[in-house]
C-alpha atoms as a PDB file:
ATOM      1  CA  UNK A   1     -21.779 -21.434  -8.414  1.00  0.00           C
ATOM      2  CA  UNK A   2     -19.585 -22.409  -5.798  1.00  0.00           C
ATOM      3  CA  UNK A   3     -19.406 -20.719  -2.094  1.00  0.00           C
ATOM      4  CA  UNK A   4     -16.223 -17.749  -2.189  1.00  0.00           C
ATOM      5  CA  UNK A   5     -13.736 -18.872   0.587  1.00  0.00           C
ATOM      6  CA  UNK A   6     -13.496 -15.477   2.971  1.00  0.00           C
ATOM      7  CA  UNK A   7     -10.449 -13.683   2.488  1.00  0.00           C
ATOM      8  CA  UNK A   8      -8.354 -12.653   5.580  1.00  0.00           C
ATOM      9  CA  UNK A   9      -8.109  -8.939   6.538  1.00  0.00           C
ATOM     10  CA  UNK A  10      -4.294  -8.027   6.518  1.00  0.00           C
ATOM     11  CA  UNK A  11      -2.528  -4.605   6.312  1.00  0.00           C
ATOM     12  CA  UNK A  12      -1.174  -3.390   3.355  1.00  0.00           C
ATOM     13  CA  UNK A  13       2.889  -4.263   4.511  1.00  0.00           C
ATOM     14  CA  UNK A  14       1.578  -7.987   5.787  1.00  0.00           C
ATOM     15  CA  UNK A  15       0.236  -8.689   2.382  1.00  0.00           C
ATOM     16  CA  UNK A  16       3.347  -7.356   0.833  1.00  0.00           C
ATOM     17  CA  UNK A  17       5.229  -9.615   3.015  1.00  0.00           C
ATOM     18  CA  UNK A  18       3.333 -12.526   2.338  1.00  0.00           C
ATOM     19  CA  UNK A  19       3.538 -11.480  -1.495  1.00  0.00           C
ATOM     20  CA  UNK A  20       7.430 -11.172  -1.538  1.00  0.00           C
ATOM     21  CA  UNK A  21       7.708 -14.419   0.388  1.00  0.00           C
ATOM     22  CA  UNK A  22       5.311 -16.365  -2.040  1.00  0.00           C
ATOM     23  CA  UNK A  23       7.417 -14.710  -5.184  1.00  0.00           C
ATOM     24  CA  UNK A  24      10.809 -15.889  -3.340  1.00  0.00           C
ATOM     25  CA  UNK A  25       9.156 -19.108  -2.800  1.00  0.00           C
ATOM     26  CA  UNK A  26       8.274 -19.964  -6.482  1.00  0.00           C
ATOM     27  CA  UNK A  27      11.707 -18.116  -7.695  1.00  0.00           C
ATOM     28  CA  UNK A  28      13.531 -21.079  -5.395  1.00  0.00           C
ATOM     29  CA  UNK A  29      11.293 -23.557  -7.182  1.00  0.00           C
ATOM     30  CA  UNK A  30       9.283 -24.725  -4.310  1.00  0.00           C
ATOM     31  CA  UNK A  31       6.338 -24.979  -5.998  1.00  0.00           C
ATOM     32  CA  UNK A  32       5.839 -26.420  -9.526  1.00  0.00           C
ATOM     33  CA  UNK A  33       3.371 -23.645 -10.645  1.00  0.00           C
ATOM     34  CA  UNK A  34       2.353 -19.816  -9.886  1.00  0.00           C
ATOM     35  CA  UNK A  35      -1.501 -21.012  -8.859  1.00  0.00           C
ATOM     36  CA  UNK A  36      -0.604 -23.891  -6.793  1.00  0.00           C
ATOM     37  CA  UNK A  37       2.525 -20.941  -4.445  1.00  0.00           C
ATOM     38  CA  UNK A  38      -0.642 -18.714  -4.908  1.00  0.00           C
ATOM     39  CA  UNK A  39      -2.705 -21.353  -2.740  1.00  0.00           C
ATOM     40  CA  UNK A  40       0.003 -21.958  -1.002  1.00  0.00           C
ATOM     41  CA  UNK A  41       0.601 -18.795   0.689  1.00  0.00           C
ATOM     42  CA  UNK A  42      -3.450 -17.448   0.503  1.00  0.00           C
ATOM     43  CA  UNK A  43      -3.050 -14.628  -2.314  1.00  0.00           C
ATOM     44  CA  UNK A  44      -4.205 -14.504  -5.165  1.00  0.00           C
ATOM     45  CA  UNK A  45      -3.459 -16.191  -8.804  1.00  0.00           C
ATOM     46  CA  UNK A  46      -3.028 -13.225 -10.686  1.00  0.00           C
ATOM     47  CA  UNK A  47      -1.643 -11.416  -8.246  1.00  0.00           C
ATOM     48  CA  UNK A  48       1.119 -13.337  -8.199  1.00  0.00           C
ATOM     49  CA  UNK A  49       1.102 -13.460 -11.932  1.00  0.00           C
ATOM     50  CA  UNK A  50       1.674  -9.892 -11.983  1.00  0.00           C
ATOM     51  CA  UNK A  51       3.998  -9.292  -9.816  1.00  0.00           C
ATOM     52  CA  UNK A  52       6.478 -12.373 -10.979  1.00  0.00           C
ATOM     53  CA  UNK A  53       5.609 -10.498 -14.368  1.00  0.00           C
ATOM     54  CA  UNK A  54       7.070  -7.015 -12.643  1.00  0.00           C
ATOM     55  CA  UNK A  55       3.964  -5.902 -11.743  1.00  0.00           C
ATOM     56  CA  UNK A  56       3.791  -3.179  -8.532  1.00  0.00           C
ATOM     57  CA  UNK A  57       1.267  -2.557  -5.836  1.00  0.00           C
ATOM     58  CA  UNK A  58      -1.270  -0.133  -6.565  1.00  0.00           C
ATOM     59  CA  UNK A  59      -0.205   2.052  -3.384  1.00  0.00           C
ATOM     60  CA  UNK A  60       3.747   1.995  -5.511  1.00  0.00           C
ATOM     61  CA  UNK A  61       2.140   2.893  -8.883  1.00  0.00           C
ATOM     62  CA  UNK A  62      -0.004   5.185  -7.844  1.00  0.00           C
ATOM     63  CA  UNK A  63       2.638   7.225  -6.240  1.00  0.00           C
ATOM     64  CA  UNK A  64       3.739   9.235  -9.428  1.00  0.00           C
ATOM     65  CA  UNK A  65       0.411  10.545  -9.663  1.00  0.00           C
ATOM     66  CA  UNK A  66      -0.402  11.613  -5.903  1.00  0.00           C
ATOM     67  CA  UNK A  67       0.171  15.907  -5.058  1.00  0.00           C
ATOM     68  CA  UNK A  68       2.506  15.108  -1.867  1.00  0.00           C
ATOM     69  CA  UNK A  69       5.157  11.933  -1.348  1.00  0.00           C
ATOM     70  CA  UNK A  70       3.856   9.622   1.360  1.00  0.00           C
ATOM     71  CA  UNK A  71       6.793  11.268   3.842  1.00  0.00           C
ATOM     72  CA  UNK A  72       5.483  14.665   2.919  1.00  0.00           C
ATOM     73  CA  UNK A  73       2.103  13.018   3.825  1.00  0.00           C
ATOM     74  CA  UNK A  74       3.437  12.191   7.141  1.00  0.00           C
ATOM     75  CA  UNK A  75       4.362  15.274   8.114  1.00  0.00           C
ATOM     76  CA  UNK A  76       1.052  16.931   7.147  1.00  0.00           C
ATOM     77  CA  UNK A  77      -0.185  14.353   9.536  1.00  0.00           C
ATOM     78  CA  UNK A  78       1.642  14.857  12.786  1.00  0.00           C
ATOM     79  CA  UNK A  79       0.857  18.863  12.156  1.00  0.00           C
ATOM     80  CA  UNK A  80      -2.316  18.004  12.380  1.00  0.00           C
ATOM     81  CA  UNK A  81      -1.977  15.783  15.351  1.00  0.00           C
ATOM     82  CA  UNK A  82       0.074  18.992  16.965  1.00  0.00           C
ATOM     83  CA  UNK A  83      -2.740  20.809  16.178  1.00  0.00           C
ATOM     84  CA  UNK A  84      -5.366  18.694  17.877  1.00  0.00           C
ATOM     85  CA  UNK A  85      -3.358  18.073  20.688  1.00  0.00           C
ATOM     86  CA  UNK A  86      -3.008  22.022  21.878  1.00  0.00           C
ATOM     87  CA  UNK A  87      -6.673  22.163  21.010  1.00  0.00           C
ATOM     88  CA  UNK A  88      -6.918  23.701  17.454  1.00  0.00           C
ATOM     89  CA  UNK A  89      -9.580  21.786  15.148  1.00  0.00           C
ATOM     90  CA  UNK A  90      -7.660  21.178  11.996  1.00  0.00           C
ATOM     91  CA  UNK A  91      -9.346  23.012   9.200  1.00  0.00           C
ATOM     92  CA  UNK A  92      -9.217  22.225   5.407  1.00  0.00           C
ATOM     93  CA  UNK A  93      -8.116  25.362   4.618  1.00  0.00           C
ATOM     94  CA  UNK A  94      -5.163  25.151   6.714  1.00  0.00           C
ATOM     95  CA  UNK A  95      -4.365  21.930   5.629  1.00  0.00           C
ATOM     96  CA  UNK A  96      -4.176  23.481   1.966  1.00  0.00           C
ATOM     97  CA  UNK A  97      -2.199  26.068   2.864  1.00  0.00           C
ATOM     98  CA  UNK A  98       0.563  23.701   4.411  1.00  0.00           C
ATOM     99  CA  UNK A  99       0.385  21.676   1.502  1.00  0.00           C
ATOM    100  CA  UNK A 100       0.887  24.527  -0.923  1.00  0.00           C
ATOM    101  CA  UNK A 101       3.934  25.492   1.822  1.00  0.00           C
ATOM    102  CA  UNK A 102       5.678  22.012   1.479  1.00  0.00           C
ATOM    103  CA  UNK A 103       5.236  22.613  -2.265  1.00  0.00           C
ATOM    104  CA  UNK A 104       6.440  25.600  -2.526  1.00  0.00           C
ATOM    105  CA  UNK A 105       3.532  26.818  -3.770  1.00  0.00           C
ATOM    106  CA  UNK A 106       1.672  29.942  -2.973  1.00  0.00           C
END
């Protein structure tokens, strides 16, 4: 069995970037296959299969499924930053509670 090249750690939107620039890349026809733009631009075969194919990320189809929409998630987050910074400890219980306010649910 061959030695596994060492893949590159990249956030989540350079990896996206590099995706959407590999997918443009084979849509223009500058490469004659998917595996060969895959190579190419370091991500992976089926990857790139996928997402010519209409595939999504798994952060974009997970969304659907997730209790709060990644801006209500940001919000929850700088609370709790606020809260740090005037020196409360964030507690879980708190944290609910806001979550259940942004909701609308009590």
């Amino acid at each position: 069995m061959g030695r596994l090249k060492q893949r590159q750690r990249t956030t989540e939107t350079q990896r996206e970037s590099t995706i959407r620039r590999a997918i443009l890349a084979y849509d223009k026809g500058q490469y004659s296959s998917i595996r060969k733009t895959a190579d190419a631009f370091g991500v992976g075969y089926t990857t790139l299969h996928r997402r010519l194919n209409g595939g999504q990320s798994r952060s974009k189809a997970s969304i659907s499924r997730q209790l709060c929409t990644p801006a209500e998630e940001k919000a929850i987050v700088r609370w709790i930053v606020k809260l740090e910074e005037w020196g409360f400890p964030p507690r879980i219980a708190h944290v609910k509670e806001a979550v259940a306010l942004l909701k609308g649910k009590e």
